[in-house]
N, C-alpha and C. Protein backbone atom coordinates (compact mmCIF):
# COMPACT_ATOMS: atom_id res chain seq x y z
N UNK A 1 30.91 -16.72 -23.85
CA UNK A 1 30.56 -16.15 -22.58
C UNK A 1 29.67 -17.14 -21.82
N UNK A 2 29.76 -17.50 -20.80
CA UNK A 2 29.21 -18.33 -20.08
C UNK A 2 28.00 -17.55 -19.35
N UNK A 3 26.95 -18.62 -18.68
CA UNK A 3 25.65 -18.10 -18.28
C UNK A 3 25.82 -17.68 -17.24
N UNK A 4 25.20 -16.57 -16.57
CA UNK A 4 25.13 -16.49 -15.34
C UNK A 4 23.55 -16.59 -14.52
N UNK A 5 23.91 -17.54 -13.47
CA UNK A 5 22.60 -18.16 -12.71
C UNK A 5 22.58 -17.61 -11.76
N UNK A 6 21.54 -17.23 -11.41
CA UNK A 6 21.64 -16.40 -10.23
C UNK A 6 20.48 -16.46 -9.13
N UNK A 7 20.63 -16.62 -7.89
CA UNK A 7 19.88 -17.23 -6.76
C UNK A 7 19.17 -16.09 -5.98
N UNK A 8 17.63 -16.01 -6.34
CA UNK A 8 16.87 -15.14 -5.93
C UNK A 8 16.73 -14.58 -4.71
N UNK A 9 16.79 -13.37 -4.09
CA UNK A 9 16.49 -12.91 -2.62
C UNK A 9 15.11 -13.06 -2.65
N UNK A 10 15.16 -13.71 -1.21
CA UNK A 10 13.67 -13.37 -0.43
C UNK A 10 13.20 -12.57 0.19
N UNK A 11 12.17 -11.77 0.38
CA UNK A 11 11.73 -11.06 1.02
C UNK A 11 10.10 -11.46 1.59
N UNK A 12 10.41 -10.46 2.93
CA UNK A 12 9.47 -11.94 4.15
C UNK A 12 8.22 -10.36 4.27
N UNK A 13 7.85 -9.06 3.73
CA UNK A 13 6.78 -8.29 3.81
C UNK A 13 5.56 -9.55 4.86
N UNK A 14 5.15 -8.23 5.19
CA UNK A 14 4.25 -8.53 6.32
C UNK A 14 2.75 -9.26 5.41
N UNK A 15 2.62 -9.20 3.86
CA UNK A 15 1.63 -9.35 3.30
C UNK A 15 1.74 -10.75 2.38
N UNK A 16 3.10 -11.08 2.75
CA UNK A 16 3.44 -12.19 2.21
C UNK A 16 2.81 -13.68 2.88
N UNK A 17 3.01 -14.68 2.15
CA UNK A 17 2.76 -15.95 2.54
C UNK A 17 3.17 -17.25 2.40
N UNK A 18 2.33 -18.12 1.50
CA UNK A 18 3.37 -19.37 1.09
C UNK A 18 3.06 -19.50 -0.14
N UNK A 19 2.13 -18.44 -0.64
CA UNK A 19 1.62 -18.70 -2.24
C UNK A 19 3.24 -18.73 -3.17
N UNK A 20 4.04 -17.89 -2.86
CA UNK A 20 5.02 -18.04 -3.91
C UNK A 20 6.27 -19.49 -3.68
N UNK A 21 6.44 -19.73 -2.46
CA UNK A 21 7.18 -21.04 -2.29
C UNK A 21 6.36 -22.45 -3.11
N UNK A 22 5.17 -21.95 -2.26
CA UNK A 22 4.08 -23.48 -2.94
C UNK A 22 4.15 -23.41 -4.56
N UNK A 23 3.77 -22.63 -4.91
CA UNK A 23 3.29 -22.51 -6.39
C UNK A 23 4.55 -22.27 -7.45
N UNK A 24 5.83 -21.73 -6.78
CA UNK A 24 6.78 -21.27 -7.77
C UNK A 24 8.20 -22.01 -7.44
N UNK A 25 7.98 -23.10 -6.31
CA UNK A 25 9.17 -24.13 -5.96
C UNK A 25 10.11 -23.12 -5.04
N UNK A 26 10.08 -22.14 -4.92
CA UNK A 26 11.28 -21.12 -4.37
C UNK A 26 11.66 -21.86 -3.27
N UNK A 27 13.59 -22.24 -3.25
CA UNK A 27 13.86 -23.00 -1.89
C UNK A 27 14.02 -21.65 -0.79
N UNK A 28 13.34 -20.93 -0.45
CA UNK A 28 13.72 -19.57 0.22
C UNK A 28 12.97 -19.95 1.40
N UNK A 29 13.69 -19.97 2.76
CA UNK A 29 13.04 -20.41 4.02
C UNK A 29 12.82 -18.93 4.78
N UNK A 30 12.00 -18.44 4.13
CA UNK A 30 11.16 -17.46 4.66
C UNK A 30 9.60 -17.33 5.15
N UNK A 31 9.66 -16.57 6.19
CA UNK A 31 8.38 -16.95 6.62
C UNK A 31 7.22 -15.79 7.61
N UNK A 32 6.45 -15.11 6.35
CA UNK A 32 6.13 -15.14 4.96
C UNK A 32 7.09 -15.16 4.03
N UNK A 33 7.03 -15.77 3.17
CA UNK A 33 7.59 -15.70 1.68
C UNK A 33 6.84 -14.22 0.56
N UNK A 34 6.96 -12.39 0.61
CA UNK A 34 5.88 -12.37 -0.19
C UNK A 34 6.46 -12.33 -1.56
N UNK A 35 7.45 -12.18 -1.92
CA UNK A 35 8.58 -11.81 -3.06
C UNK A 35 9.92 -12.03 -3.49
N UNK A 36 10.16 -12.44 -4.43
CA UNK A 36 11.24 -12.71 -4.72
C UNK A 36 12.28 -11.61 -5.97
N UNK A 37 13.59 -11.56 -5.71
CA UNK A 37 13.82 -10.73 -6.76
C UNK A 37 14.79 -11.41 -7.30
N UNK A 38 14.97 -11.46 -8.84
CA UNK A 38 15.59 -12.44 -9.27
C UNK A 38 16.40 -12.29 -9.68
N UNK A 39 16.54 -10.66 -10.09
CA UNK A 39 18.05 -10.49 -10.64
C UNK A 39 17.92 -8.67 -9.95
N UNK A 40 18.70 -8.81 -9.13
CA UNK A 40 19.19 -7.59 -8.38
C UNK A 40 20.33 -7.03 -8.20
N UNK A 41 20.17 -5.68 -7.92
CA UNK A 41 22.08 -5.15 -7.20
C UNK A 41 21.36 -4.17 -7.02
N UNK A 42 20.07 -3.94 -6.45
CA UNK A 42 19.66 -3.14 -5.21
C UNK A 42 20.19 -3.45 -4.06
N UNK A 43 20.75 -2.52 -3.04
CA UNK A 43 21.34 -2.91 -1.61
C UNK A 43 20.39 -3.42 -0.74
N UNK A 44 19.38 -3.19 -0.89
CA UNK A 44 18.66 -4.25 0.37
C UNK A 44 17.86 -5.55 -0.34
N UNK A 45 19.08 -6.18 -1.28
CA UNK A 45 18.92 -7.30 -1.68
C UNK A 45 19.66 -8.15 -2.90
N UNK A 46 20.69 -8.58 -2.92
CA UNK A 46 21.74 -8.39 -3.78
C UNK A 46 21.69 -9.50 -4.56
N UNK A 47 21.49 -9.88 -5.94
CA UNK A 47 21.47 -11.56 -6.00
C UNK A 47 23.41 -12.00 -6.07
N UNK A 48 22.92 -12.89 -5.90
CA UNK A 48 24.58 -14.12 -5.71
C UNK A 48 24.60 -14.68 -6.87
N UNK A 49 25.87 -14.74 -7.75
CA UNK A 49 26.28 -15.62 -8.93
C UNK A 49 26.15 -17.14 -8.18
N UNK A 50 25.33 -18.03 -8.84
CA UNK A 50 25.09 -19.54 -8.42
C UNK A 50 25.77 -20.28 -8.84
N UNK A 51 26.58 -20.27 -10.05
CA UNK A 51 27.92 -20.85 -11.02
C UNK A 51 29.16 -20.37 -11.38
N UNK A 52 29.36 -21.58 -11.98
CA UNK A 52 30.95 -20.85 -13.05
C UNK A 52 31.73 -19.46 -12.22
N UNK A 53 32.45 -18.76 -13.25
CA UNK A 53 33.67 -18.73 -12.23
C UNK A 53 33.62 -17.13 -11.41
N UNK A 54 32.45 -16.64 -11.38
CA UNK A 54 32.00 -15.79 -10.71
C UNK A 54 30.96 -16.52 -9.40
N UNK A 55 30.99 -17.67 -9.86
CA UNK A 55 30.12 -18.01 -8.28
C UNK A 55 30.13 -17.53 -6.74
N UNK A 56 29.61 -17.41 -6.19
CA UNK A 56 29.49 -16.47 -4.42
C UNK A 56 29.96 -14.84 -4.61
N UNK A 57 29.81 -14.59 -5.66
CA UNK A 57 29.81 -13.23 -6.23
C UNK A 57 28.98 -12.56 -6.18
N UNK A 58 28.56 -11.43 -5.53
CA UNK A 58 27.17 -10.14 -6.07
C UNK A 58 27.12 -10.28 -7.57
N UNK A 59 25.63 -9.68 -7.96
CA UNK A 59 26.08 -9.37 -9.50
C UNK A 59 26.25 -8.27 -9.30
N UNK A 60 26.31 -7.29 -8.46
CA UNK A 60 27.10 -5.93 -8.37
C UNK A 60 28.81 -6.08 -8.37
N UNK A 61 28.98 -6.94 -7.53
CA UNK A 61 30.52 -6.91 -7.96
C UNK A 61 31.17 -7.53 -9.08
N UNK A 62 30.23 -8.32 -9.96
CA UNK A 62 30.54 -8.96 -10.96
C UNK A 62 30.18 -8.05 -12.29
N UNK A 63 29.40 -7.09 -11.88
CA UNK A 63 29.26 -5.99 -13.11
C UNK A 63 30.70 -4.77 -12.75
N UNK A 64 30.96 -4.82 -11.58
CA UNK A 64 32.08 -3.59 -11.27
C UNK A 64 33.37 -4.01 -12.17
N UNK A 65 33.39 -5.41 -12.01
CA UNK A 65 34.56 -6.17 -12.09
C UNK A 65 34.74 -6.41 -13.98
N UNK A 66 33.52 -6.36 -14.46
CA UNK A 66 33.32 -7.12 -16.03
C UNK A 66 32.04 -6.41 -16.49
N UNK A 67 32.03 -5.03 -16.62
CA UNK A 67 30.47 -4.45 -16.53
C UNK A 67 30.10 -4.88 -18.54
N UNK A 68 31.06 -4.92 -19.09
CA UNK A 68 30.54 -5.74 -20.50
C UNK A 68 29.90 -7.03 -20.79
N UNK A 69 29.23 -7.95 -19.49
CA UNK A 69 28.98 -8.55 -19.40
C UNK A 69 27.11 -7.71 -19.81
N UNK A 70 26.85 -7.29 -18.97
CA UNK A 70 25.23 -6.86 -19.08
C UNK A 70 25.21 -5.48 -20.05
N UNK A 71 26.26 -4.55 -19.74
CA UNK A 71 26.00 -3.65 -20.45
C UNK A 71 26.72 -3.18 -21.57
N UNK A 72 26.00 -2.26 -22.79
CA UNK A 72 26.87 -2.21 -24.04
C UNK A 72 27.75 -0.62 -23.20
N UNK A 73 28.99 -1.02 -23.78
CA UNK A 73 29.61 -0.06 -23.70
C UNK A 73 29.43 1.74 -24.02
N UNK A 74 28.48 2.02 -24.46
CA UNK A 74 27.77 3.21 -25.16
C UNK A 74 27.05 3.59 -24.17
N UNK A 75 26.75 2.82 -23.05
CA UNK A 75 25.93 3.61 -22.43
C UNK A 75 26.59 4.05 -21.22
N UNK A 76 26.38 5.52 -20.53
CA UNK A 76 27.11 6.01 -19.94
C UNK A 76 26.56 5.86 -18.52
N UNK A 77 25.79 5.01 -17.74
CA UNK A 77 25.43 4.83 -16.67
C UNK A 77 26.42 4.41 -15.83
N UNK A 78 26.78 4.71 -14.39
CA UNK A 78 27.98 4.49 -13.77
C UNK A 78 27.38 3.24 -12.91
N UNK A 79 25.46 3.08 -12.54
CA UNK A 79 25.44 1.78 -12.17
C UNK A 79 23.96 1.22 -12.99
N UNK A 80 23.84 0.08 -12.88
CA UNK A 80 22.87 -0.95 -13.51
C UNK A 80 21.82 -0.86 -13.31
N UNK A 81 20.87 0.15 -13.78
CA UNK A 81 19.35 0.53 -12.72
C UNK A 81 18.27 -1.25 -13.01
N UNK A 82 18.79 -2.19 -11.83
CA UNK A 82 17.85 -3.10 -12.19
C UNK A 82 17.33 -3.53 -10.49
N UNK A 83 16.04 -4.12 -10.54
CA UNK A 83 16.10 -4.65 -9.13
C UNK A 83 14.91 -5.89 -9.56
């Protein structure tokens, strides 16, 4: 199974600044910078597959599509509670 990399959303909150670009490299041209989420498939912020052969992919549509990738089959959740 190959890795999946995945390219963080930014979020620009009014309380944000440059502490997380400066200090944590984030290429996110936001401005404020206050948060980042790194692995999402919350709708108001979705991360993007960065590689391999799901690349420019949601990981929402890449769990719809291959949900044995993150989750064991036993569990009966219809979506991925992660944000």
């Amino acid at each position: 199974m190959e890795i999946l990399k995945l390219a963080p959303v930014g979020k620009d909150y009014l309380w944000g600044g440059t502490h997380v670009r400066e200090n944590f490299g984030k290429q996110i041209n936001l401005n404020p910078l206050a948060e980042t989420w790194e692995c999402s498939v919350h709708p108001d912020g979705q991360s993007i597959v960065a590689n391999g052969s799901f690349a420019g992919m949601t990981l929402a549509e890449v769990l719809r599509k291959n949900r044995s990738i993150l989750v064991q089959r036993s569990v009966k959740r219809k979506s991925f509670p992660s944000l």
